[in-house]
C-alpha atoms as a PDB file:
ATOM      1  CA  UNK A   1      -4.384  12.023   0.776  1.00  0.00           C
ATOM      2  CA  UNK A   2      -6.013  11.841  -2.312  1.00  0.00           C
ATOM      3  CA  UNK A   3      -3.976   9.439  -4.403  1.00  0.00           C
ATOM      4  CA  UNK A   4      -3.837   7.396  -1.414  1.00  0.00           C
ATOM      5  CA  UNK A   5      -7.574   7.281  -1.303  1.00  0.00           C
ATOM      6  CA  UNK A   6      -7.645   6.554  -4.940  1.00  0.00           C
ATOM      7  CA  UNK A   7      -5.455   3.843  -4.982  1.00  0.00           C
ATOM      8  CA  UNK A   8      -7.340   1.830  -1.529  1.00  0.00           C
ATOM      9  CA  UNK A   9     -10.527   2.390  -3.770  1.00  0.00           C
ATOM     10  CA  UNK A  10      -9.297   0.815  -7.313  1.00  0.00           C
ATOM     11  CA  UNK A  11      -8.166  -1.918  -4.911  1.00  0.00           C
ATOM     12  CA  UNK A  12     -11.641  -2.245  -3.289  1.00  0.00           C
ATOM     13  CA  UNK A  13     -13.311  -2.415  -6.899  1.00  0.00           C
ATOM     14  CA  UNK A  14     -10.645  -4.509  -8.647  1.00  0.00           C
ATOM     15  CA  UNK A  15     -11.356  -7.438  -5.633  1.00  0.00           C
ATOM     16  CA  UNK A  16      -8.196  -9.938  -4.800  1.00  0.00           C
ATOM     17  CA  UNK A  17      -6.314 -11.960  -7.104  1.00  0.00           C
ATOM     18  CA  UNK A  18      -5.799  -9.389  -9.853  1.00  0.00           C
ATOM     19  CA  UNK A  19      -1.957 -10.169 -11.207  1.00  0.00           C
ATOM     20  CA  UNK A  20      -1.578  -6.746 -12.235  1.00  0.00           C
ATOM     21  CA  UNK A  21      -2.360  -5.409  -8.911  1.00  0.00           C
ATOM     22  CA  UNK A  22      -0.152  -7.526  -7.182  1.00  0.00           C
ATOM     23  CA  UNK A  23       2.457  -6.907  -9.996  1.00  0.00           C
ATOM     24  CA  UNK A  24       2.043  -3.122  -8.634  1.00  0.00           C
ATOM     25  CA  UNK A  25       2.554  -3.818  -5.246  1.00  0.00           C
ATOM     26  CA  UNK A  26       6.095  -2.550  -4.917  1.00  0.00           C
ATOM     27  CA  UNK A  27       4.952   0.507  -6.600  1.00  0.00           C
ATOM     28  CA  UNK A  28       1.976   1.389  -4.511  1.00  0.00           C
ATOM     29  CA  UNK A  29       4.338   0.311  -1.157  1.00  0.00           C
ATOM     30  CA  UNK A  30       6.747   3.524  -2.521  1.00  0.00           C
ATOM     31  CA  UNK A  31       3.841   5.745  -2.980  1.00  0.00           C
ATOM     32  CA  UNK A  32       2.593   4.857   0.675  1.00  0.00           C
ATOM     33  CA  UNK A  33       6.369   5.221   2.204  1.00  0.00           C
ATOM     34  CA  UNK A  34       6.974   8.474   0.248  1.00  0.00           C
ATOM     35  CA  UNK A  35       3.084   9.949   1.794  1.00  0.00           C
ATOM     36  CA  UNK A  36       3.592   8.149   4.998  1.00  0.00           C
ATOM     37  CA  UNK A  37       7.072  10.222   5.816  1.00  0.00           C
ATOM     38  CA  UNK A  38       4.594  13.675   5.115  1.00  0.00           C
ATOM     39  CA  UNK A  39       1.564  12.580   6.915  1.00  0.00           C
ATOM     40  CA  UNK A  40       0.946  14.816   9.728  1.00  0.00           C
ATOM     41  CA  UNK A  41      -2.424  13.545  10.944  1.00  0.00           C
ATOM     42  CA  UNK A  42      -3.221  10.722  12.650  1.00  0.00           C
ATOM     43  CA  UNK A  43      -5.915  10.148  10.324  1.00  0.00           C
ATOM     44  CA  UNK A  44      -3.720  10.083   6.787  1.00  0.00           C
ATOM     45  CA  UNK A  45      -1.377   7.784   8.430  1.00  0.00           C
ATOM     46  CA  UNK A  46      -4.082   5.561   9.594  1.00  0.00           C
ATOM     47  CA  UNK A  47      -5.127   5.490   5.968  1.00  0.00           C
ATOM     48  CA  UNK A  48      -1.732   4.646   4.406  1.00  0.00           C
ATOM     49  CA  UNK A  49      -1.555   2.192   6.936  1.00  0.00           C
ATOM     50  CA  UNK A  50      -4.729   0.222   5.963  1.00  0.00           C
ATOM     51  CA  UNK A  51      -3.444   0.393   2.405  1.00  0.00           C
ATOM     52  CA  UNK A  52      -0.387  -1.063   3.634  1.00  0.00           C
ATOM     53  CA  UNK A  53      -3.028  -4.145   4.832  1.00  0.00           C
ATOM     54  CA  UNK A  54      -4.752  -3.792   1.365  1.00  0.00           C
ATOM     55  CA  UNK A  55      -1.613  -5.239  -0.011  1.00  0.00           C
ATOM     56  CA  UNK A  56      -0.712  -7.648   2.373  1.00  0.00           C
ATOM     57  CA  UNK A  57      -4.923  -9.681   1.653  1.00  0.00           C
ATOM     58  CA  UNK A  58      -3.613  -8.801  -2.113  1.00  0.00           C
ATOM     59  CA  UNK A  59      -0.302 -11.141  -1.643  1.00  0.00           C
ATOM     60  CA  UNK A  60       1.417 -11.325   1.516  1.00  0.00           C
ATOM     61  CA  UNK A  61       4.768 -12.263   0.213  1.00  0.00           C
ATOM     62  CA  UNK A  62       5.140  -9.779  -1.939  1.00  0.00           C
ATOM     63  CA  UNK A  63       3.952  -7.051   0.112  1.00  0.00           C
ATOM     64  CA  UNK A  64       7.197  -8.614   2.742  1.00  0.00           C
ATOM     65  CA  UNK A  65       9.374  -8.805  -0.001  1.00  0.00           C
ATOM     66  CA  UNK A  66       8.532  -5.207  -1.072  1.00  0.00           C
ATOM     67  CA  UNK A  67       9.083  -3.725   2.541  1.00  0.00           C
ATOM     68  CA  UNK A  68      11.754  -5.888   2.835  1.00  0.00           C
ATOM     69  CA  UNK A  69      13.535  -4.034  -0.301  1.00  0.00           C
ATOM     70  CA  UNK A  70      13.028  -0.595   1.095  1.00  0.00           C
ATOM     71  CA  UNK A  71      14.103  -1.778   4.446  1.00  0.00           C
ATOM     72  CA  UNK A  72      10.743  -0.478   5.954  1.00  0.00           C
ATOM     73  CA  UNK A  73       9.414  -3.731   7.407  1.00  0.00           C
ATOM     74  CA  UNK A  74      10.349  -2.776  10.880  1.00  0.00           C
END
């Protein structure tokens, strides 16, 4: 829960537009898969899932693209 929380916060600060955030996208979308398949609260996956949001205001089409790739857009 931690590095999630970490991560939605440097987004926060950082603010849109920032090419080497959105560069990172595909990596942060692993990092959320890999914590969302071990979340057992309702809470922590509530939390991945508003990072997964974070991503999509960052660059929509790459956050798609990126789920896409690890087949977890359905």
């Amino acid at each position: 829960m931690n590095g999630v929380s970490l991560i939605m916060a440097i987004l926060e600060h950082l603010g849109d537009n920032d090419q080497h955030i959105i560069s990172q996208i595909h990596n942060i979308n692993n990092l959320y898969l890999e914590c969302l398949k071990s979340a057992e609260t309702p809470n922590l996956k509530n939390m991945i899932i508003q990072g997964f949001m974070m991503n999509f205001f960052y660059d929509q089409g790459t956050t798609i693209m990126s789920l896409k790739n690890y087949q977890a857009f359905d």
